[in-house]
C-alpha atoms as a PDB file:
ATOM      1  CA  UNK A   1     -36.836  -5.728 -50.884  1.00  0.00           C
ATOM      2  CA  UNK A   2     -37.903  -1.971 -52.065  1.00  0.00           C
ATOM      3  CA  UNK A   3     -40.309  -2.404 -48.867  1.00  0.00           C
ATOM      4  CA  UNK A   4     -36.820  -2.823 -46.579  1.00  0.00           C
ATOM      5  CA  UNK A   5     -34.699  -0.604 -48.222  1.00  0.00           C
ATOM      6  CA  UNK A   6     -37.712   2.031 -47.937  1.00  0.00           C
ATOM      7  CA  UNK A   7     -37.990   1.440 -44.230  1.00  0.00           C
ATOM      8  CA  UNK A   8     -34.252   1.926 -43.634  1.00  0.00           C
ATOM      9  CA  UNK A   9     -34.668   5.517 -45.413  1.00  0.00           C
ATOM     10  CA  UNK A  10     -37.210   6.350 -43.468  1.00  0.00           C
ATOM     11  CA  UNK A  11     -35.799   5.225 -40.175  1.00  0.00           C
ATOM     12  CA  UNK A  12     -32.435   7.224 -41.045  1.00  0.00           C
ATOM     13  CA  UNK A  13     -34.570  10.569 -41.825  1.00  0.00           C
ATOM     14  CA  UNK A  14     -36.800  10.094 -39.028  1.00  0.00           C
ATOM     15  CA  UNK A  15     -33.751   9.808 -36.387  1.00  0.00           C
ATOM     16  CA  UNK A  16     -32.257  12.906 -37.960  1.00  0.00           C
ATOM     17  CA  UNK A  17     -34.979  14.996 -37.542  1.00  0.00           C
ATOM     18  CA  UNK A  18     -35.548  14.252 -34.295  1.00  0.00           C
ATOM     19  CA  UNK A  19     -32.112  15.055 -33.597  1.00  0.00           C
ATOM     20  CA  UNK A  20     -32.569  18.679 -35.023  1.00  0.00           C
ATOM     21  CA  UNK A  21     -35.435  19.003 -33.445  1.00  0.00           C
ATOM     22  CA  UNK A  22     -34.023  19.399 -29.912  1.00  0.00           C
ATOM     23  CA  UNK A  23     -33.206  23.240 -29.789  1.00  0.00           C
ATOM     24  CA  UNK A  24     -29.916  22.871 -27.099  1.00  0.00           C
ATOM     25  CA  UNK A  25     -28.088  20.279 -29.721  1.00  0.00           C
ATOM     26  CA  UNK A  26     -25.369  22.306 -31.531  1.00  0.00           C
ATOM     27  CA  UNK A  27     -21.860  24.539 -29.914  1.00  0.00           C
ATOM     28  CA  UNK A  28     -22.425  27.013 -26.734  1.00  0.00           C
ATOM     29  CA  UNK A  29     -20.189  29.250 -25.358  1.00  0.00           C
ATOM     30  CA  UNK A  30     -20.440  29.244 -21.430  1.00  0.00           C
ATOM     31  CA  UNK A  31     -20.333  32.706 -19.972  1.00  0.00           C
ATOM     32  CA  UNK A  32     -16.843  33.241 -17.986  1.00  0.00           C
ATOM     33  CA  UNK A  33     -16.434  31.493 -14.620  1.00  0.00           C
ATOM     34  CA  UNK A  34     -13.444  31.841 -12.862  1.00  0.00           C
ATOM     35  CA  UNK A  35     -11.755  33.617 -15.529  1.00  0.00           C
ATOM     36  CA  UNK A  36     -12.199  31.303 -18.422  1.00  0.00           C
ATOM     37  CA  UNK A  37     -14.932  30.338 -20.466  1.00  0.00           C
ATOM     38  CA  UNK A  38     -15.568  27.184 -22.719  1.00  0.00           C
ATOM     39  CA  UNK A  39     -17.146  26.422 -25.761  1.00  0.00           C
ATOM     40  CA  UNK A  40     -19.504  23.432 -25.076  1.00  0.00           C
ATOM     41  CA  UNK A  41     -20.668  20.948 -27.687  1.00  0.00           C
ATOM     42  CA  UNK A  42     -24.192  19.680 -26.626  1.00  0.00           C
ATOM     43  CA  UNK A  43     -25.254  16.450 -28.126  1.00  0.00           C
ATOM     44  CA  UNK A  44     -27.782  13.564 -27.272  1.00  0.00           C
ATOM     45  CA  UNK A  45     -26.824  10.754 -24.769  1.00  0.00           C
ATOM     46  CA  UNK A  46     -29.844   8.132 -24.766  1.00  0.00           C
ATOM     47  CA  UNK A  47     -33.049  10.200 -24.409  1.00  0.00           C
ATOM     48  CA  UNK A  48     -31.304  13.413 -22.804  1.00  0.00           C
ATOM     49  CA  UNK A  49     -28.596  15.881 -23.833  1.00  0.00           C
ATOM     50  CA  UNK A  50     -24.940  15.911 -22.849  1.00  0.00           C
ATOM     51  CA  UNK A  51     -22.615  18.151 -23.107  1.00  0.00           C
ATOM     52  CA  UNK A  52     -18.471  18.096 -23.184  1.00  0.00           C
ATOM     53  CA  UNK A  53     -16.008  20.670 -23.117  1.00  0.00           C
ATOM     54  CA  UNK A  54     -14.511  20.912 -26.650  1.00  0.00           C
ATOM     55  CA  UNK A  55     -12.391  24.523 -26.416  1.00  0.00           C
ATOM     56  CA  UNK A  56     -11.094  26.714 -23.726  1.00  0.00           C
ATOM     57  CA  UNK A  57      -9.912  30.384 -23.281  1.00  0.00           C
ATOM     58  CA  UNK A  58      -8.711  32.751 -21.231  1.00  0.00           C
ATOM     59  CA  UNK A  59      -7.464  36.128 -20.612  1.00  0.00           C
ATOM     60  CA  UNK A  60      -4.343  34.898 -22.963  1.00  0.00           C
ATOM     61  CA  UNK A  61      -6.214  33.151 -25.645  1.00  0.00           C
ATOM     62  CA  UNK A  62      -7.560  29.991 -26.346  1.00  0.00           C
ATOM     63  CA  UNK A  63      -5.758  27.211 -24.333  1.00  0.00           C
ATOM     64  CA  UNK A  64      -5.510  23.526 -23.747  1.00  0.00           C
ATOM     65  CA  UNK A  65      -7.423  22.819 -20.852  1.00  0.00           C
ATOM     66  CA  UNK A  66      -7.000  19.743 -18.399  1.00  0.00           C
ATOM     67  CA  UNK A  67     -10.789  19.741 -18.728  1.00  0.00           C
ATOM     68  CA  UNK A  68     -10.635  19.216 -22.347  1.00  0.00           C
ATOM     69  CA  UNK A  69     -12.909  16.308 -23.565  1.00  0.00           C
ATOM     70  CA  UNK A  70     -15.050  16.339 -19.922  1.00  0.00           C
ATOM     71  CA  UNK A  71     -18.295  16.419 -19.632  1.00  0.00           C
ATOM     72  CA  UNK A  72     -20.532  19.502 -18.255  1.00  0.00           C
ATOM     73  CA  UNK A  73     -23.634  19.023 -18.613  1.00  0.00           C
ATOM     74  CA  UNK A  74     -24.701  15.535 -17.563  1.00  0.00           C
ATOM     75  CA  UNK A  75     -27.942  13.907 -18.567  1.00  0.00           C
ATOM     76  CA  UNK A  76     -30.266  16.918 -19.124  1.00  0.00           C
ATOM     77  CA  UNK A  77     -33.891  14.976 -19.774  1.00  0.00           C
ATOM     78  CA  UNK A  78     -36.193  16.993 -22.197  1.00  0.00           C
ATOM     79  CA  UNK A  79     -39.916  18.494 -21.111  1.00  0.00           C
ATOM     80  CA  UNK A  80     -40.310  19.014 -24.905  1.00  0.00           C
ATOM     81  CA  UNK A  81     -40.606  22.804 -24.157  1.00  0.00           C
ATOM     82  CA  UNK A  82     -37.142  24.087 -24.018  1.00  0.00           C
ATOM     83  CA  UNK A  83     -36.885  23.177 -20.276  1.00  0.00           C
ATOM     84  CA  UNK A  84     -34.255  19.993 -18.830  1.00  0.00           C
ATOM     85  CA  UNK A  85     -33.227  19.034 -16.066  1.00  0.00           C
ATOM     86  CA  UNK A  86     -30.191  16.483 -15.439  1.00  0.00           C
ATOM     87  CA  UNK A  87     -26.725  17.543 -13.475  1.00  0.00           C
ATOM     88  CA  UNK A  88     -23.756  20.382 -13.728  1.00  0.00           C
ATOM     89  CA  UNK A  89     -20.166  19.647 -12.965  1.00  0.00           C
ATOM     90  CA  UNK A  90     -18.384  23.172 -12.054  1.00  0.00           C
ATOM     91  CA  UNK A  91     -14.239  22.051 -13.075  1.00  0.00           C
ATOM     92  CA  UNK A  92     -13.158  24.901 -10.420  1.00  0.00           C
ATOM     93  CA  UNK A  93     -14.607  23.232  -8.138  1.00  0.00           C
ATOM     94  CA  UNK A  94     -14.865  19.505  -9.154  1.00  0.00           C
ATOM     95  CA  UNK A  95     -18.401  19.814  -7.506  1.00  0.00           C
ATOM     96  CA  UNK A  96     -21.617  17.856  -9.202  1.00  0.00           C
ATOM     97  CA  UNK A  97     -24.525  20.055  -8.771  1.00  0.00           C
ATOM     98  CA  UNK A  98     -28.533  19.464  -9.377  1.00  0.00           C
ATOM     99  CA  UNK A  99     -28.908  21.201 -12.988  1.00  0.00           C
ATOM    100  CA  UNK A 100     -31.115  23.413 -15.060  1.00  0.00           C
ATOM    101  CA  UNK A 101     -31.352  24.327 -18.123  1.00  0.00           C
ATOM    102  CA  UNK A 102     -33.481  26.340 -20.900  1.00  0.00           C
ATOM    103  CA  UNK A 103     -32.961  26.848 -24.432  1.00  0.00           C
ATOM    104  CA  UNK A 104     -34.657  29.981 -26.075  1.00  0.00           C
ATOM    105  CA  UNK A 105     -33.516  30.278 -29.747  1.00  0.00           C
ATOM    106  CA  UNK A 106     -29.626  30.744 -29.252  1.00  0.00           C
ATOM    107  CA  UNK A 107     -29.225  31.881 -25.458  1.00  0.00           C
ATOM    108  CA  UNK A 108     -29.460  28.667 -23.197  1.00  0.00           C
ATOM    109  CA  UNK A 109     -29.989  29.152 -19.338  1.00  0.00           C
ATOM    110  CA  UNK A 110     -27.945  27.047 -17.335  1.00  0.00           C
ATOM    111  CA  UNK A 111     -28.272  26.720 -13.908  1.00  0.00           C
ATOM    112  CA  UNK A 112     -26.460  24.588 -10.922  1.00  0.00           C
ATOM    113  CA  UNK A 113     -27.988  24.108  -7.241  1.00  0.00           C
ATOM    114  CA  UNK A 114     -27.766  22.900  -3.970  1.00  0.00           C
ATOM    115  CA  UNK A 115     -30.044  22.581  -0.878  1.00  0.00           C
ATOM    116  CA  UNK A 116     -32.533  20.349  -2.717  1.00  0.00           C
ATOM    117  CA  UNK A 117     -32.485  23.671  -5.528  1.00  0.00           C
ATOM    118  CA  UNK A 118     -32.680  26.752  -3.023  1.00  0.00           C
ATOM    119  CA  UNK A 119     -28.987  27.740  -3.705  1.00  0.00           C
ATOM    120  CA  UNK A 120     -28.587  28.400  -7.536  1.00  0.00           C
ATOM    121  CA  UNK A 121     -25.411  29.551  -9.290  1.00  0.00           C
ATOM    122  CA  UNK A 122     -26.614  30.584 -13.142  1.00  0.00           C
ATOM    123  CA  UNK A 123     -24.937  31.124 -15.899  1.00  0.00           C
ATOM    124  CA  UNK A 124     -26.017  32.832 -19.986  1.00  0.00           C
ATOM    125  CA  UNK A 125     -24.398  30.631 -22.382  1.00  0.00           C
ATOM    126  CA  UNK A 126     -24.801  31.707 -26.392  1.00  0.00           C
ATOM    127  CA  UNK A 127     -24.966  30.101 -29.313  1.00  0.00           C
ATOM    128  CA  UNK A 128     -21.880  29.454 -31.821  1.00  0.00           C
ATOM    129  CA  UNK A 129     -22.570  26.374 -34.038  1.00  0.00           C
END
């Protein structure tokens, strides 16, 4: 019985670390686009990272966004060295695009391409959470 209960300790710890250890999990604010910027709350879907809108401002202020609740970033796999690739939806646009991504202590790198990756739009997002 100690034997079980130990296990399910460890397993518990183990699964938290591993969820600290990924450097883009946490709160990012997106650089403007179109006026308004987000803040972004990056979190683990399977064995990548996702990432839904949670805030949104403007000129005026933070406001309630129809984009509220969406997600961003879509599926961004792990290299293991602060590199991912996965998917970008742009709301202005309602456009999917091939997506980049790199994560360098609190500035992330987020990028969205087409033509097979020859056609990038990038963005500087920064840490808040």
């Amino acid at each position: 019985m100690k034997r079980t209960i130990l296990a399910a300790v460890l397993g518990v710890m183990t699964a938290g670390a591993a969820m600290a250890a990924d450097p883009a999990l946490g709160v990012w604010k997106t650089q403007p686009d179109d006026g308004a910027y987000a803040h972004v709350k990056m979190s683990e879907c399977g064995a990548a990272v996702c990432g839904t809108i949670q805030r949104t401002f403007n000129d005026t202020g933070e406001y309630k966004s129809e984009n509220i609740g969406k997600q961003l970033v879509i599926s961004m796999a792990p290299d293991g060295k602060g590199n991912y690739a996965g998917k970008v939806w742009r709301p202005s646009n309602n456009k999917i695009y091939i997506g980049k991504m790199t994560v360098a202590g609190n500035n992330l790198k987020l990028s969205g391409c087409v033509a097979g990756g020859l056609l990038c739009s990038k963005q500087d997002w920064t840490r808040i959470q």
